[in-house]
C-alpha atoms as a PDB file:
ATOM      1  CA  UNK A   1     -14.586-129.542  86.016  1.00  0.00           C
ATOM      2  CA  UNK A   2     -15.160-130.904  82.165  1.00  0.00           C
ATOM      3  CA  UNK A   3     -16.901-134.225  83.620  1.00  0.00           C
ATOM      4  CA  UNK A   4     -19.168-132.438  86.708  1.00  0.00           C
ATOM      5  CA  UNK A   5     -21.205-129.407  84.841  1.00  0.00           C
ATOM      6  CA  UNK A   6     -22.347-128.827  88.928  1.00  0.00           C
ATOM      7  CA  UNK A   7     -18.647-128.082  89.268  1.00  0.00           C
ATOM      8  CA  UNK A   8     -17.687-126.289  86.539  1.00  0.00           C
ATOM      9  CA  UNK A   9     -20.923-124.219  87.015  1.00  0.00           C
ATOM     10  CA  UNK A  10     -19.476-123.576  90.710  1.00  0.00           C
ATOM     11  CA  UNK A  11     -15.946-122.420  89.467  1.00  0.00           C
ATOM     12  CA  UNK A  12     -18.366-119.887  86.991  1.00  0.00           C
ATOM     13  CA  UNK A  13     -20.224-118.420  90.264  1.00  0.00           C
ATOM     14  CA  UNK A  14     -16.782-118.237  92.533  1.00  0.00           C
ATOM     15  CA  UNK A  15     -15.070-116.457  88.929  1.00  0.00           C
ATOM     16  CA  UNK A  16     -18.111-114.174  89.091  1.00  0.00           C
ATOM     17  CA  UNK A  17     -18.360-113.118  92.987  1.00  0.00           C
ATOM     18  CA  UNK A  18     -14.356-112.615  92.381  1.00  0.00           C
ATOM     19  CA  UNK A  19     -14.774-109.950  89.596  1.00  0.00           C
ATOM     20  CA  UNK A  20     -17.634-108.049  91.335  1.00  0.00           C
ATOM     21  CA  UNK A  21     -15.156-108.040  94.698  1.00  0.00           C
ATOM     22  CA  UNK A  22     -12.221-106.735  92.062  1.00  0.00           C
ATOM     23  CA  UNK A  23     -14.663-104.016  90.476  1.00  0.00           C
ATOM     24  CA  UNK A  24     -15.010-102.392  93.674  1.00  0.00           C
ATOM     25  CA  UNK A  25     -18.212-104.123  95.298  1.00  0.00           C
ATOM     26  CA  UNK A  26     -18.492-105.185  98.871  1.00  0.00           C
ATOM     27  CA  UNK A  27     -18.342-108.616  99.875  1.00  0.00           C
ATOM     28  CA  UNK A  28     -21.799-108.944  99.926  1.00  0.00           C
ATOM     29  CA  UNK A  29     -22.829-106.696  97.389  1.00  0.00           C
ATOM     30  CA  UNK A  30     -20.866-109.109  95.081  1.00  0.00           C
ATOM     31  CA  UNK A  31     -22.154-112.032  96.210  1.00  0.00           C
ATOM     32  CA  UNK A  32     -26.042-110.867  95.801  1.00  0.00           C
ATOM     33  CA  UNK A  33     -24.844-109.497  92.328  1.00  0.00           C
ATOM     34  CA  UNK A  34     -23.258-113.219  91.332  1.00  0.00           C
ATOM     35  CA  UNK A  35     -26.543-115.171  92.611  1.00  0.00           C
ATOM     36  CA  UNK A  36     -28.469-112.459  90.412  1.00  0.00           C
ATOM     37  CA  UNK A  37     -26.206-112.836  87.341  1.00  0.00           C
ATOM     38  CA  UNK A  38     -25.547-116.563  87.425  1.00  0.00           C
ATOM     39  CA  UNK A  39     -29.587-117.274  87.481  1.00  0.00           C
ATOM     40  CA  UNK A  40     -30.110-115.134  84.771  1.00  0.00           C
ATOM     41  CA  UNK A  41     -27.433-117.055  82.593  1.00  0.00           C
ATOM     42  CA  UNK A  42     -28.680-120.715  84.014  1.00  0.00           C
ATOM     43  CA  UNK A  43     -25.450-121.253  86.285  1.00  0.00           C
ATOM     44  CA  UNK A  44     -26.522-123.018  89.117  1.00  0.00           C
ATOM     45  CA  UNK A  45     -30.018-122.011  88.416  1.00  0.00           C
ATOM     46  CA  UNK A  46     -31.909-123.861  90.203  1.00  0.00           C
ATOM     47  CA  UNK A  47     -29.875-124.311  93.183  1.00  0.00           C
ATOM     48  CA  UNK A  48     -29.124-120.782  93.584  1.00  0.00           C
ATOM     49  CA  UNK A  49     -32.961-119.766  93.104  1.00  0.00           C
ATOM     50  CA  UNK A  50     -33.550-122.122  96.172  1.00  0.00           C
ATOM     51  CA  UNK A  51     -30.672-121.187  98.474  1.00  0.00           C
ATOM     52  CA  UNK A  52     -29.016-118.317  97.218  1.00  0.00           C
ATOM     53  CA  UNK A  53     -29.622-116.208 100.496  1.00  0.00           C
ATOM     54  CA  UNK A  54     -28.157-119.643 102.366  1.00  0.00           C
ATOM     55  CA  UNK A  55     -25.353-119.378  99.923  1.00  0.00           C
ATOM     56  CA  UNK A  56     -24.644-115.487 100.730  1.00  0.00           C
ATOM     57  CA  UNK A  57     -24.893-116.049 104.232  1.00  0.00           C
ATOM     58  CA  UNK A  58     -22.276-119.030 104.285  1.00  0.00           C
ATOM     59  CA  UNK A  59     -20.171-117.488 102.359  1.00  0.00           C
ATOM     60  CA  UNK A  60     -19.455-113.720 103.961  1.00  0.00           C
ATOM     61  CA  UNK A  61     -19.601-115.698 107.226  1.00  0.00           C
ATOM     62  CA  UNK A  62     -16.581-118.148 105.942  1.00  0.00           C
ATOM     63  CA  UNK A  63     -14.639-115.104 104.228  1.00  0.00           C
ATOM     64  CA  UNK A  64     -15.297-113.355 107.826  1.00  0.00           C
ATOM     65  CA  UNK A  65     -13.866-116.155 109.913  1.00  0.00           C
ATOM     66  CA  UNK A  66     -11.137-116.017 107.815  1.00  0.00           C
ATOM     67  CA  UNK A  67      -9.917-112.814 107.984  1.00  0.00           C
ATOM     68  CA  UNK A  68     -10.670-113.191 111.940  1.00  0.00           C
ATOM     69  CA  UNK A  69      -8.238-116.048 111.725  1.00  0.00           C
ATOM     70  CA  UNK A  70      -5.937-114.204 110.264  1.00  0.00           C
ATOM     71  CA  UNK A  71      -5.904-111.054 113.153  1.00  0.00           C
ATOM     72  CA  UNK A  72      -5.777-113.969 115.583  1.00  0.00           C
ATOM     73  CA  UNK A  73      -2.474-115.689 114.291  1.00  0.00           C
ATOM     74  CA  UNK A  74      -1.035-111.692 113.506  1.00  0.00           C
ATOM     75  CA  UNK A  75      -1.930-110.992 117.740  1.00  0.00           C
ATOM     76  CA  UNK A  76      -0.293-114.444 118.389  1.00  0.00           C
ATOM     77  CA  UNK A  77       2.951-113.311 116.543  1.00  0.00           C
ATOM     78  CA  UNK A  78       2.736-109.975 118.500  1.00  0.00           C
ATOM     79  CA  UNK A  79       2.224-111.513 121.728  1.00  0.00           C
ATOM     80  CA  UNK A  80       5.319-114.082 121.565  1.00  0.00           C
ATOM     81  CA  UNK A  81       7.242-111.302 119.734  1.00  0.00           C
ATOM     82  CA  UNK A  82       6.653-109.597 123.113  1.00  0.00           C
ATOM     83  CA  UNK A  83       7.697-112.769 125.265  1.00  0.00           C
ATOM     84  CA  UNK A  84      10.765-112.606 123.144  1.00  0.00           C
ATOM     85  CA  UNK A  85      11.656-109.393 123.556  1.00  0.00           C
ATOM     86  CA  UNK A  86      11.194-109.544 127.444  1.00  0.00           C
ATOM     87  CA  UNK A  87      13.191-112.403 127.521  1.00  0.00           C
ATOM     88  CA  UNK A  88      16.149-110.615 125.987  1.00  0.00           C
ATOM     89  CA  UNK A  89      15.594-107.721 127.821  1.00  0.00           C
ATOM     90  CA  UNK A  90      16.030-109.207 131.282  1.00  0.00           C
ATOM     91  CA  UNK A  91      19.529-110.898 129.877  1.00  0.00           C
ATOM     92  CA  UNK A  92      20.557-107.671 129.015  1.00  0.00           C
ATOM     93  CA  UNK A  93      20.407-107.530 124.910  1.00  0.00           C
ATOM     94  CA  UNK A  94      20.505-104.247 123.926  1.00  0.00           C
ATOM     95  CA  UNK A  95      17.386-102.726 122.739  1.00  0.00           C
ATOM     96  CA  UNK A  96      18.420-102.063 119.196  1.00  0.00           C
ATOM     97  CA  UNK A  97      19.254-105.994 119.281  1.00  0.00           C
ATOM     98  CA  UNK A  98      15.687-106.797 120.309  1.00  0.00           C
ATOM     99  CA  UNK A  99      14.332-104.687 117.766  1.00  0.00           C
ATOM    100  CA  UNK A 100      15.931-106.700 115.169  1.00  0.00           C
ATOM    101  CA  UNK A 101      15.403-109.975 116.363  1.00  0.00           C
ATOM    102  CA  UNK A 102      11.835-109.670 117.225  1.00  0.00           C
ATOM    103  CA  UNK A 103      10.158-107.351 114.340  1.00  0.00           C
ATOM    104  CA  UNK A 104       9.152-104.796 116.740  1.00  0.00           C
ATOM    105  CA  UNK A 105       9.662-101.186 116.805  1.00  0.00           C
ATOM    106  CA  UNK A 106      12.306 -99.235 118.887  1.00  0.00           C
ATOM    107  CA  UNK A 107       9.886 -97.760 120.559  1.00  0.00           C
ATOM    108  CA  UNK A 108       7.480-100.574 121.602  1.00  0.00           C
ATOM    109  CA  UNK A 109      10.822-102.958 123.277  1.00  0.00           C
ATOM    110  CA  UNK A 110      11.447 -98.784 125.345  1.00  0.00           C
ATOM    111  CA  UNK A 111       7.819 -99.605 126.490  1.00  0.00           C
ATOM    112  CA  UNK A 112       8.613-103.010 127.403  1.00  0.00           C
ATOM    113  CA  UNK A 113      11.780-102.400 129.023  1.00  0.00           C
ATOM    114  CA  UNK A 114      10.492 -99.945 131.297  1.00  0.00           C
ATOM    115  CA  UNK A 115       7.956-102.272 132.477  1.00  0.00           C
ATOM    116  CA  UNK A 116      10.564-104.971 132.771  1.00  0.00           C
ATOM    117  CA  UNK A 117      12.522-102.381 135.292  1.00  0.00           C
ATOM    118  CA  UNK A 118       8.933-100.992 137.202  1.00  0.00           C
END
């Protein structure tokens, strides 16, 4: 960042979106607020004057997608956790067993066993 000012200028506005998130702003409230402050101190000034609503955009809809991602791969785990705990249901692993094993409550592998027996 010491030998590309563009860069180190970007580290300043990422630093500066972070601290309005961590002082209690929304996402987007904190990026509007960072465009806003680093044009007033000549971070990215031009750049930002030009395609700061771009930059806002991009940005919520990356951090977005990302926590998206992240429900995706947490149903995934829930979903083979299931297939696992059917599995070892129908070989006749006790349900405290499957519990264990799997990560999911007592009373969700009840659920699944009585479905397993319907």
């Amino acid at each position: 960042m010491r030998r590309s000012r563009t860069l180190g200028e970007y580290a300043a506005f990422v630093a500066c979106a972070h601290e309005n998130i961590e002082n209690g702003l929304s996402l987007e409230e904190a990026l509007k607020k960072a465009v806003r402050d680093c044009v007033n101190g000549d971070i990215l000034k031009d750049f930002l004057k030009n395609y700061g609503t771009d930059v806002i955009n991009m940005l919520s809809m990356e951090f977005n997608l990302a926590d998206a991602q992240k429900v995706w791969k947490k149903d995934g785990r829930i979903e083979c956790a299931e297939d696992i705990a059917k599995n070892m249901l129908r070989r006749g692993t006790p349900i405290e067993y499957v519990s264990e094993d799997t990560g999911l409550s007592i009373e969700r592998v009840k659920e699944i066993a009585k479905k397993i027996k319907s």
